[in-house]
Protein backbone atom coordinates (compact mmCIF):
# COMPACT_ATOMS: atom_id res chain seq x y z
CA UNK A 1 0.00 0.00 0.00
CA UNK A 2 3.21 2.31 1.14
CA UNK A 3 4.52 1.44 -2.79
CA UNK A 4 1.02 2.95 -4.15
CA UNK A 5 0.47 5.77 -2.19
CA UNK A 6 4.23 6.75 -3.18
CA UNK A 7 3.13 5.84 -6.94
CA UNK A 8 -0.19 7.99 -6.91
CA UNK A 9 2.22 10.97 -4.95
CA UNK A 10 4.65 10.62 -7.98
CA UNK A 11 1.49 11.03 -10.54
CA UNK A 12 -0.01 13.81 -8.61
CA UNK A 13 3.36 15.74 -9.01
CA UNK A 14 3.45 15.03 -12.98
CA UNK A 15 0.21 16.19 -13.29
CA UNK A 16 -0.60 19.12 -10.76
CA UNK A 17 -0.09 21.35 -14.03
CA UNK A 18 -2.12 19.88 -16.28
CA UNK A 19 -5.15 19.62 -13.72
CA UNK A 20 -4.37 23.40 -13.03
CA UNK A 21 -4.64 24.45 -16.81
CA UNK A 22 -7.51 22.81 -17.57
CA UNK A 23 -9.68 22.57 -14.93
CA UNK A 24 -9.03 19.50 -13.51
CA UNK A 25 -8.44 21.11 -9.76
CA UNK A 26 -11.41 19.06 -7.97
CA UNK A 27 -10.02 15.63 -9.44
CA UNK A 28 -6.26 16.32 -8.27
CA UNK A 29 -7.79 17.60 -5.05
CA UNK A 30 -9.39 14.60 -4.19
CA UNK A 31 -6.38 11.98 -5.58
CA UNK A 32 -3.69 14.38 -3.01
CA UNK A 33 -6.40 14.24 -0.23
CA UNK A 34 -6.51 10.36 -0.56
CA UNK A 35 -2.89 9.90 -0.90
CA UNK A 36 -2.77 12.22 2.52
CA UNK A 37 -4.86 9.87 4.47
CA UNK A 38 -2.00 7.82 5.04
CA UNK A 39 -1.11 9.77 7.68
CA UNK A 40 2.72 10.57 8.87
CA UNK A 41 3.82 7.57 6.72
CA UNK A 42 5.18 8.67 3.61
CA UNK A 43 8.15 9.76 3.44
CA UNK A 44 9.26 12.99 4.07
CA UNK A 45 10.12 14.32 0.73
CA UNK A 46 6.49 12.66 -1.00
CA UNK A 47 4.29 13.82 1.98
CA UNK A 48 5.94 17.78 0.79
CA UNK A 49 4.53 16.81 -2.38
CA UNK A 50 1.62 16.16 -1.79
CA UNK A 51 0.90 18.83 0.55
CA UNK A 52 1.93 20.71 -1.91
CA UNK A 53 0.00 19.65 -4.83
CA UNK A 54 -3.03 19.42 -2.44
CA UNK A 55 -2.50 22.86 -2.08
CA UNK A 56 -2.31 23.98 -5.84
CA UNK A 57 -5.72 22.33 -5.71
CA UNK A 58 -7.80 23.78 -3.19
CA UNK A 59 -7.13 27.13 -4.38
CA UNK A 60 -10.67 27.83 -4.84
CA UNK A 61 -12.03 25.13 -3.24
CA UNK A 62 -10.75 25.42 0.49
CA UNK A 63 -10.32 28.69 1.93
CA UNK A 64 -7.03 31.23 1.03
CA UNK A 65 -6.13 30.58 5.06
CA UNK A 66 -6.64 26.48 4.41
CA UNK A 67 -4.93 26.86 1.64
CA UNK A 68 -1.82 28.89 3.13
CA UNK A 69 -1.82 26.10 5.56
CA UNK A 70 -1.48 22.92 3.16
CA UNK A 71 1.57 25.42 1.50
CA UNK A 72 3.46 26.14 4.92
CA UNK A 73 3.02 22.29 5.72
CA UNK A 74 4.76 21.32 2.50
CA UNK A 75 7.43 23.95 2.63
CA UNK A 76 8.33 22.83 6.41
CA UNK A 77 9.37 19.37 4.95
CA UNK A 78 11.01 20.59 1.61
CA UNK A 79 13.22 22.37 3.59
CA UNK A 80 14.10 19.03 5.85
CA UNK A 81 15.29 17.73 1.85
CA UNK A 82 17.21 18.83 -1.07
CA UNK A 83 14.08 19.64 -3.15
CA UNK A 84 14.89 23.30 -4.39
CA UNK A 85 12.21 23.34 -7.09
CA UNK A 86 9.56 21.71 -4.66
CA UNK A 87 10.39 24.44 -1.57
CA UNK A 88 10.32 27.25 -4.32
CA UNK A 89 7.27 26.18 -6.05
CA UNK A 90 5.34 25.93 -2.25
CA UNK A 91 7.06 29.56 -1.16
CA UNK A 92 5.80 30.48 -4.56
CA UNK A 93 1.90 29.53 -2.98
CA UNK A 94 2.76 31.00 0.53
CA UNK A 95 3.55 34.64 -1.77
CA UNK A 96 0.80 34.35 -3.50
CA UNK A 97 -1.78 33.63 -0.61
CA UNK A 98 -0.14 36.73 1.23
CA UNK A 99 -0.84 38.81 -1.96
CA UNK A 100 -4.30 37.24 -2.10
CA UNK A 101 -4.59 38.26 1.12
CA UNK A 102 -3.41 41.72 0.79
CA UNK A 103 -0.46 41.96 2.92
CA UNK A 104 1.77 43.13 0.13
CA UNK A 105 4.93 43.37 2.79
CA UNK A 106 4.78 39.96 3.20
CA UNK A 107 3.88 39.00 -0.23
CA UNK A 108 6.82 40.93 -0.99
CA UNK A 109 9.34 39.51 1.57
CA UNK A 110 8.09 35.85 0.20
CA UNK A 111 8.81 36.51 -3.34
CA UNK A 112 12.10 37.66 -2.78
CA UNK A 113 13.22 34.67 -1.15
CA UNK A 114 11.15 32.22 -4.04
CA UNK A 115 12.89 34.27 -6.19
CA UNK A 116 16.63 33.17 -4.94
CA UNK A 117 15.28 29.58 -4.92
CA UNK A 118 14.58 29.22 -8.46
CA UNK A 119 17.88 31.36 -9.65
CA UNK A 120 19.78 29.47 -7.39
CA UNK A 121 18.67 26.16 -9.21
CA UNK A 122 18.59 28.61 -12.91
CA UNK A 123 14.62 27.94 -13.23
CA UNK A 124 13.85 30.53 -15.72
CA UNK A 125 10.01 29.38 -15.92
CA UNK A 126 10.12 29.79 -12.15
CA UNK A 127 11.88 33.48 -12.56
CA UNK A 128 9.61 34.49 -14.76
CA UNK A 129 6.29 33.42 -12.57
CA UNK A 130 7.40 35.24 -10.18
CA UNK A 131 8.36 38.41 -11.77
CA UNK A 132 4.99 38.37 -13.25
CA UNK A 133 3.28 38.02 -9.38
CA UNK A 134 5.90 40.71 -8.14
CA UNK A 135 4.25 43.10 -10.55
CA UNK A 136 0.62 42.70 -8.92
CA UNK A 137 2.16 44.72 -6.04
CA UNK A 138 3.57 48.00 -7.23
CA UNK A 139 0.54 47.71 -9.21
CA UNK A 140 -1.64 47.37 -6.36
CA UNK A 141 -0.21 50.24 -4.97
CA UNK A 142 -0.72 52.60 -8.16
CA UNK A 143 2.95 52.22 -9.25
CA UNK A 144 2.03 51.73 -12.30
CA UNK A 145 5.39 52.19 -14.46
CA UNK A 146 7.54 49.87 -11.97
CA UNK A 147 4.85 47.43 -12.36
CA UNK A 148 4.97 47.54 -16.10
CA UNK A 149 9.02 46.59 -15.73
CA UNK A 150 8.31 43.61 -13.78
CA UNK A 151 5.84 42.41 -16.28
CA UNK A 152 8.21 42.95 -19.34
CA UNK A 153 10.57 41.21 -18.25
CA UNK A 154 8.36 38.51 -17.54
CA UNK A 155 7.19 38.44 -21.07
CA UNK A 156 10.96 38.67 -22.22
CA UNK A 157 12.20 36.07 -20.27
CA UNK A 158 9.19 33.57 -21.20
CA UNK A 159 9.28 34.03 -24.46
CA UNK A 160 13.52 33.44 -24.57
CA UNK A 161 11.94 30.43 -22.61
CA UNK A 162 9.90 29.26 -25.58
CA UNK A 163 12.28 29.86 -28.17
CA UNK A 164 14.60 27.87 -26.76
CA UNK A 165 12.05 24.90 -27.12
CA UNK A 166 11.11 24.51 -23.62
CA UNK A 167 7.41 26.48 -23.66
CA UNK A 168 4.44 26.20 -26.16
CA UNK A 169 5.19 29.84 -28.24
CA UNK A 170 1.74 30.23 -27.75
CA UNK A 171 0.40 33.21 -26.25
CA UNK A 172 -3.59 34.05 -25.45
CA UNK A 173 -5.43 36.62 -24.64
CA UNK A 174 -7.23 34.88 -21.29
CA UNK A 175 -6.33 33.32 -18.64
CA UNK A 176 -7.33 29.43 -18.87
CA UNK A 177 -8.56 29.42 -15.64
CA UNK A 178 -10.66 30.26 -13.00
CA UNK A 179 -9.45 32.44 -9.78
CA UNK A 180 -12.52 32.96 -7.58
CA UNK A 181 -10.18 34.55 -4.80
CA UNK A 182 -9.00 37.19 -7.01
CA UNK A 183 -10.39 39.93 -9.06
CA UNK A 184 -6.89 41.12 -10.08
CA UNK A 185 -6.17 38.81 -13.32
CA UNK A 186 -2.34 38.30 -12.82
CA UNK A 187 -2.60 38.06 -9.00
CA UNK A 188 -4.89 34.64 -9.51
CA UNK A 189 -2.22 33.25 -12.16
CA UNK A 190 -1.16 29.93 -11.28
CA UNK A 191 2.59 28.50 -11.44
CA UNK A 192 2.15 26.82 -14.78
CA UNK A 193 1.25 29.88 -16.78
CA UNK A 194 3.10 33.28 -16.57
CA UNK A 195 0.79 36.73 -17.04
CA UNK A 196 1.88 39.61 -18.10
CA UNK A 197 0.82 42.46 -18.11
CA UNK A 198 1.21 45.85 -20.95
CA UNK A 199 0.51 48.92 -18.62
CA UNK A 200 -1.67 51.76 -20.54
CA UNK A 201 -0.45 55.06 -18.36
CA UNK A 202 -2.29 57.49 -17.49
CA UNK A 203 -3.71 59.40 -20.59
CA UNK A 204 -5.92 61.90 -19.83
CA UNK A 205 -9.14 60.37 -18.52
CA UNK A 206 -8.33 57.52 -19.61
CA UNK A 207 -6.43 54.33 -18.18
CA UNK A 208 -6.38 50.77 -18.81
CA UNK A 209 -4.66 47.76 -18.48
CA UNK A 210 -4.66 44.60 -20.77
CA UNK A 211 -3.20 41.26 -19.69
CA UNK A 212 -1.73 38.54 -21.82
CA UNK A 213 -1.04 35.16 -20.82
CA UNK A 214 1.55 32.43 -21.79
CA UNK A 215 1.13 29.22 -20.96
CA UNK A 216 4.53 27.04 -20.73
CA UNK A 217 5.61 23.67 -19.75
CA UNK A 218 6.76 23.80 -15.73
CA UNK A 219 9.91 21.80 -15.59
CA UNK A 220 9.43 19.28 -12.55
């Protein structure tokens, strides 16, 4: 039973994008919570996993503090391994719930450090994620030409990303998903698409923002 709990853990972490991108959260949700009931006897680096994946799942579905939970669960026993991508990808959720929740200090503080994670292990889907989060927060906070910076180089590091063979070279023009916690569009992006945003400035009486979206294959 150990062996297929370990299995379905493995399958969960292949596939946490995919549910994400196409809808698929309530499914993975369920498989992770089964896996779960185990109990304290996985092992320590595929309980992270699925704590983590449980908690890409639930966004939505559980609460934003339930979900924050599952995340600072996960990234308590990544850091107990050698999982760089795994720790990143939960402190990635942890920013993001912190944003979601409005506390852009901490949101901030929590990027910076998932930041260093995934240059540290030269993620540049994982770089660019983030920039394109980081720019919800000057945003937020009316700053609207910083913001613009972080989200171009988002959209210039993704796209080196995809020409290099590693991402679809497909852009849209909406988000695949729904974010019920968020009306902001980039601030409800998941980790397996990268938004960007093209700040309109001020013009008169007239602002505006339009967000594109990228979807790319997460290295895992």
């Amino acid at each position: 039973e150990e062996g297929e709990t370990d299995s379905a853990v493995r399958i969960a972490w292949a596939l946490w994008l995919f549910w994400r991108v196409h809808g698929y959260q309530g499914e993975g949700y369920r498989y992770t919570g089964e896996a779960l009931e185990t109990g304290d006897a996985l092992p320590t680096l595929v309980r992270a996993k699925a704590l983590c994946v449980r908690g890409l799942m639930s966004y939505g579905i559980e609460s934003i503090e339930g979900t924050e939970r599952l995340w600072e669960q996960s990234a308590a026993l990544f850091r107990q391994t050698k999982d760089t991508f795994g720790l990143a990808l939960t402190m990635g959720g942890m920013s993001a719930m912190a944003l979601a929740q409005g506390d852009l200090d901490r949101s901030t503080a929590l990027f910076e450090e998932t930041m260093e994670l995934y240059k540290k292990i030269d993620n540049k889907w994982g770089v660019g994620s983030v920039l394109s989060h980081q720019g919800v927060i000057p945003l937020s906070r009316g700053e609207h030409e910083r913001a613009a910076r972080y989200f171009e180089e988002a959209l210039e590091i993704t796209q080196m990303h995809s020409a290099a063979g590693i991402g679809s070279g497909r852009l849209a023009t909406e988000r695949p998903f729904r974010a019920p916690h968020h009306t902001a569009s980039a601030a409800g992006a998941p980790f397996g698409v990268v938004a960007t945003m093209a700040i309109r400035l001020p013009s008169g009486d007239q602002t505006g923002c339009c967000a594109k979206v990228e979807v790319i294959r997460c290295p895992v």
